[in-house]
Protein backbone atom coordinates (compact mmCIF):
# COMPACT_ATOMS: atom_id res chain seq x y z
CA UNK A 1 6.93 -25.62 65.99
CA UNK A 2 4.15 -23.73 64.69
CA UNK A 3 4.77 -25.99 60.57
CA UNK A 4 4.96 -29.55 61.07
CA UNK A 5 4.02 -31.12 58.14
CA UNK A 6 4.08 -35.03 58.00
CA UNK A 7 2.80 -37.22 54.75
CA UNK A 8 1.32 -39.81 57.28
CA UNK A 9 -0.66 -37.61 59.31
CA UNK A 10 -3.93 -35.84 58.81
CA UNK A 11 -3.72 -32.45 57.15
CA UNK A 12 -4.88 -30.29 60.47
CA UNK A 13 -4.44 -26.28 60.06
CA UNK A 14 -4.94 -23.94 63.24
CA UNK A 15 -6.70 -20.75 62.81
CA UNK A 16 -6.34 -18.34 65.61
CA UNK A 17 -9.36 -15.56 65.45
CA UNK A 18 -7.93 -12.58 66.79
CA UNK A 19 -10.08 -9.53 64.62
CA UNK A 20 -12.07 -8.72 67.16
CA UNK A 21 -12.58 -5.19 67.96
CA UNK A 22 -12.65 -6.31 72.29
CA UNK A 23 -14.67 -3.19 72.68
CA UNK A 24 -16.26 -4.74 75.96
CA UNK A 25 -12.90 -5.42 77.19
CA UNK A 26 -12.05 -2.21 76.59
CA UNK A 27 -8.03 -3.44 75.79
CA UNK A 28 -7.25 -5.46 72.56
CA UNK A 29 -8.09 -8.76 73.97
CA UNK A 30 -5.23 -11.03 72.05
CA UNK A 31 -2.05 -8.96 74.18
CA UNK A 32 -4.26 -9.55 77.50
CA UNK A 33 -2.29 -11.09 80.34
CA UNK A 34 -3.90 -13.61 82.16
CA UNK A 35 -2.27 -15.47 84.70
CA UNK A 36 1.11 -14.60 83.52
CA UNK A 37 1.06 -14.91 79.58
CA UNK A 38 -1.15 -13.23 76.70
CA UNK A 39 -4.32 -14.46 75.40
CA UNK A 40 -2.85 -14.50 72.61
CA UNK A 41 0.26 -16.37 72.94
CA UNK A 42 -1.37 -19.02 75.60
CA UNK A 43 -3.55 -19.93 72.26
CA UNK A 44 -0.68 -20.22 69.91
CA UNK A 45 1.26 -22.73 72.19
CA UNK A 46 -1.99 -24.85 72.74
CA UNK A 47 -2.33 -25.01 68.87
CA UNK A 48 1.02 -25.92 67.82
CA UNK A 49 1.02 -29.45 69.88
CA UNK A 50 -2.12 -30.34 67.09
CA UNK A 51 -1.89 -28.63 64.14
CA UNK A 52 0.67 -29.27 61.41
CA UNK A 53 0.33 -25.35 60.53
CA UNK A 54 -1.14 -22.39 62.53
CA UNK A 55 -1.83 -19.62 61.65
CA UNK A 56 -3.49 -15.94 63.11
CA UNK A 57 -6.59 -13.98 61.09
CA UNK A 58 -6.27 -10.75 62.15
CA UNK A 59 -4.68 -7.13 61.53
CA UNK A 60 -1.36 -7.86 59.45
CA UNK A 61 0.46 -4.94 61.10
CA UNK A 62 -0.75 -5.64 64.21
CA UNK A 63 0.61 -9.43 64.65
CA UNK A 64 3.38 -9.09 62.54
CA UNK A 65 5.60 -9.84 65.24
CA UNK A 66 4.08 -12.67 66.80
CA UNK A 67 5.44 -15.66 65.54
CA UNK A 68 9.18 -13.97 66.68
CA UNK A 69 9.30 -17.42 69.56
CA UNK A 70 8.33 -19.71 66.64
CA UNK A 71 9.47 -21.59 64.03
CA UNK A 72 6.53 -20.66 61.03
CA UNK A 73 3.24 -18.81 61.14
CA UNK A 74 1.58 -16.30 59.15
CA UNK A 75 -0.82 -13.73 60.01
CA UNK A 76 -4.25 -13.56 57.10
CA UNK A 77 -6.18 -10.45 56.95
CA UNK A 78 -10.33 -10.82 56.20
CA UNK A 79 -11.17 -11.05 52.58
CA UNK A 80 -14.68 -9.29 54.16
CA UNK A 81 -13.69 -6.77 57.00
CA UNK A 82 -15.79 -5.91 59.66
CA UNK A 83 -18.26 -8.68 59.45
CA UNK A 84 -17.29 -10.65 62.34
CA UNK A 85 -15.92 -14.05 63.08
CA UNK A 86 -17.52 -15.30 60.18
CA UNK A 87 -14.99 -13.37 57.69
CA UNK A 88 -12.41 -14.66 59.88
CA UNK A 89 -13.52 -18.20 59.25
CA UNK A 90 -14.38 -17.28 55.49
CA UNK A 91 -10.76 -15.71 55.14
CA UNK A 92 -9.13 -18.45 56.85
CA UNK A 93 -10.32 -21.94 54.68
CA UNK A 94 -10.07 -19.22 51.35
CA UNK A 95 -6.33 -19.39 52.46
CA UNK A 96 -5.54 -23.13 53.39
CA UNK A 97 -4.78 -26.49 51.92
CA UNK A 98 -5.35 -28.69 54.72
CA UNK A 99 -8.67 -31.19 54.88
CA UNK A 100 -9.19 -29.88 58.57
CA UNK A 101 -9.35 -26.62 59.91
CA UNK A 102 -9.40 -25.85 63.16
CA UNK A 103 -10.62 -22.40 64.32
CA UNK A 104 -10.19 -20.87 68.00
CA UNK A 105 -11.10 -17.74 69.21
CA UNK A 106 -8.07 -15.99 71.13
CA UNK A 107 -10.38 -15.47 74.20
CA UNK A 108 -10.72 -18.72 75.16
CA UNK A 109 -7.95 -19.23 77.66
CA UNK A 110 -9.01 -22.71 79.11
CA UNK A 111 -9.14 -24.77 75.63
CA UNK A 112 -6.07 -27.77 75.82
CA UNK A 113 -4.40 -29.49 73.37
CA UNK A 114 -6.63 -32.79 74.49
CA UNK A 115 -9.77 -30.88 73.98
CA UNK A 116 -8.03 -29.66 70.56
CA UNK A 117 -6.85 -33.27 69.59
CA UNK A 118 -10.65 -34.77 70.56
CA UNK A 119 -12.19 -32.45 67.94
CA UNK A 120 -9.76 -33.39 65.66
CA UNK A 121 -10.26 -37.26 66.07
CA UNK A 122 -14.06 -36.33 65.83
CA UNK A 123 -13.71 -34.60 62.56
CA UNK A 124 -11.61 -37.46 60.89
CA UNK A 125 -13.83 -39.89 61.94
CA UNK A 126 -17.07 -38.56 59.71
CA UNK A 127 -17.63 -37.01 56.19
CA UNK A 128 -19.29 -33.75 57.72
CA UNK A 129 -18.45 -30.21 57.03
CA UNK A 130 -18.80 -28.69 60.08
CA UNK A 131 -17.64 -30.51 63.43
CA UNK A 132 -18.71 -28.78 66.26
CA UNK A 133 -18.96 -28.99 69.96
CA UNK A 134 -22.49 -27.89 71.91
CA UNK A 135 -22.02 -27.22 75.98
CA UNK A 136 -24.58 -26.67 78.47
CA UNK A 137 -23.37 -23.90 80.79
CA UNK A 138 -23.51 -24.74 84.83
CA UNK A 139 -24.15 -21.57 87.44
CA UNK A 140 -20.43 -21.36 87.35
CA UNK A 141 -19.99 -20.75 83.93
CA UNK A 142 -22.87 -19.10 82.63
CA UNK A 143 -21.66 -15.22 82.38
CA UNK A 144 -18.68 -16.34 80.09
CA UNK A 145 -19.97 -19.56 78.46
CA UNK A 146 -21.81 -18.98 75.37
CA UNK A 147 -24.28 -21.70 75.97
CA UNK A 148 -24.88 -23.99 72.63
CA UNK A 149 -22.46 -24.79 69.99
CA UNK A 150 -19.14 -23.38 70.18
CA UNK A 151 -18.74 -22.36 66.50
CA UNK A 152 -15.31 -20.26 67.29
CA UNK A 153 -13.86 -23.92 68.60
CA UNK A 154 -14.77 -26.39 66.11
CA UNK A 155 -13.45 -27.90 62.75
CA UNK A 156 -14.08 -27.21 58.87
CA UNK A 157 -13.62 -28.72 55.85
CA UNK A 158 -12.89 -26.27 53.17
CA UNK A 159 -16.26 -26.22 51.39
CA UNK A 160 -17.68 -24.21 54.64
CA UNK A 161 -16.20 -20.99 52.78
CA UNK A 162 -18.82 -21.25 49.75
CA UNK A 163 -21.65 -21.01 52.17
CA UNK A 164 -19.76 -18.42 53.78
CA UNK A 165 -18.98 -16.22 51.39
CA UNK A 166 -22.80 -16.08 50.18
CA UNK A 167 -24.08 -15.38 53.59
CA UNK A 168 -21.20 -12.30 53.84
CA UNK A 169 -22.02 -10.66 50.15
CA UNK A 170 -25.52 -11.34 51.53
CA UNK A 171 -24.99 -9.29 54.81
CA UNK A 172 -25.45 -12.06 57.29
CA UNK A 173 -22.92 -12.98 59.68
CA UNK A 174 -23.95 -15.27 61.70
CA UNK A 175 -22.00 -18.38 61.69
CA UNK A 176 -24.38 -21.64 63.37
CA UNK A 177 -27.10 -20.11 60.80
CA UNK A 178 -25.06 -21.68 58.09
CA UNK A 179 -24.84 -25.24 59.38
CA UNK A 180 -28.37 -26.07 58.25
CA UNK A 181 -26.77 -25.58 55.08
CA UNK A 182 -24.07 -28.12 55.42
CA UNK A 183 -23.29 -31.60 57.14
CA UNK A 184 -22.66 -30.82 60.71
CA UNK A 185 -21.62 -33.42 63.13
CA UNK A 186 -22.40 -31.90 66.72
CA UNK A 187 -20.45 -33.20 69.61
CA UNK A 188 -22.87 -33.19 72.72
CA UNK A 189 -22.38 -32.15 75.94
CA UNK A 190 -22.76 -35.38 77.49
CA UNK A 191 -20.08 -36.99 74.55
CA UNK A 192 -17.77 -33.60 75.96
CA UNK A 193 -18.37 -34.82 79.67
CA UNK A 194 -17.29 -38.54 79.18
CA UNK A 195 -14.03 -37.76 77.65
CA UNK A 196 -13.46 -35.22 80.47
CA UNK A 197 -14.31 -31.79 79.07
CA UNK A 198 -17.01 -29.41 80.34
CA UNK A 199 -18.38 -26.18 80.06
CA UNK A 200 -15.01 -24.73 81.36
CA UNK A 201 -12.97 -25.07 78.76
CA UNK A 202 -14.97 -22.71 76.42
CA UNK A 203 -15.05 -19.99 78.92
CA UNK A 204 -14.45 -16.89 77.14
CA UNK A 205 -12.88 -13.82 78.57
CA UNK A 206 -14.89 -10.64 77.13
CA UNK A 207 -14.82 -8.25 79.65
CA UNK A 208 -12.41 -7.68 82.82
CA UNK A 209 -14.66 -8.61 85.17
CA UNK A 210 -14.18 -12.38 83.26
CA UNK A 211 -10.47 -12.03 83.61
CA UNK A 212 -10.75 -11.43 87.53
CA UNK A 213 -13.31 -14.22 87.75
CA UNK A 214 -11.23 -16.59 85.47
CA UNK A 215 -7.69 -16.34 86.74
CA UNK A 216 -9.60 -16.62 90.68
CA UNK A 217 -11.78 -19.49 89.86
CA UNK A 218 -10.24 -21.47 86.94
CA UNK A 219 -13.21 -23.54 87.55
């Protein structure tokens, strides 16, 4: 179920980024098939295992549809369009109620509900704004790994869309600017690697030459 709502559990919402405009990829990259189901909908079955409410920030028209396999969803359109992930993320905690807020990008076919529940656990555990993961790319990796913090996987509290929505009406867009100006709890690499997560699992598919390389490999 994509709404499962539970007064002893944490309040987690799921916010798949789908706005993109793929233009590398050359194909809208959320109805991509790789290895044998969309982006879009490999995402949206990962996020329903951990999130008490999912939901997709994108093109209303465009996703209208999607939730057809599944119980509840809703589709959010930017408050800010055309600015990037960041009015995704803005658009996304203007909408919700939850404490936590998950938010994946829909090109990011290797993320699992573990990795999911870990940043979760990580986020509940500390008073911090921003949780956020930071990977160190291997050889492997490095053409689809944005090495660093992984800003379109991580977790926000609600008061992330303040800083936000000054650095939109402001014209600046991007995202790990802002977490100097909040409490960010980075997840390191090495934390990643001893609960059994690496590099691979925020491989990101932008272009087809990723595709071929990710459905071959899978790392």
């Amino acid at each position: 179920m994509l709404l499962r709502m539970s007064d002893s559990e944490p309040s987690r919402a799921g916010f798949l980024l789908a706005g993109g405009m793929s233009t590398r990829m050359g194909t809208d990259k959320a109805f991509l098939n790789f290895d044998g189901r969309t982006l879009l909908d490999r995402a949206l079955m990962v996020m329903q295992t951990v999130c008490n409410r999912v939901a997709i920030v994108g093109d209303p028209a465009k996703f209208a549809n999607c939730f057809a396999n599944y119980d509840a969803g809703s589709v959010i359109a930017d408050i800010f369009p055309g600015c990037g992930p960041l009015a995704g993320i803005h658009s996304a905690l203007a909408h919700s109620v939850a404490e936590f807020n998950l938010m994946l990008a829909v090109d990011m076919p290797f993320v699992t509900a573990e990795l999911l529940s870990f940043l979760f656990a990580a986020a509940e555990k500390n008073a911090a704004v921003v949780t956020v993961p930071r990977v160190t790319a291997s050889p492997a990796t490095v053409a689809a790994v944005n090495d660093g913090l992984q800003p379109l996987c991580a977790v926000y509290r609600r008061d992330f869309a303040a800083a936000a929505e000054r650095a939109l009406q402001a014209g600046s867009y991007k995202i790990d600017a802002l977490f100097s100006s909040v409490s960010t709890h980075v997840i390191e690499a090495a934390e990643l690697a001893a609960a059994g997560f690496s590099a691979r699992n925020f491989f990101n598919v932008n272009t087809p030459q990723d595709r071929v390389t990710g459905e071959r490999d899978k790392f």
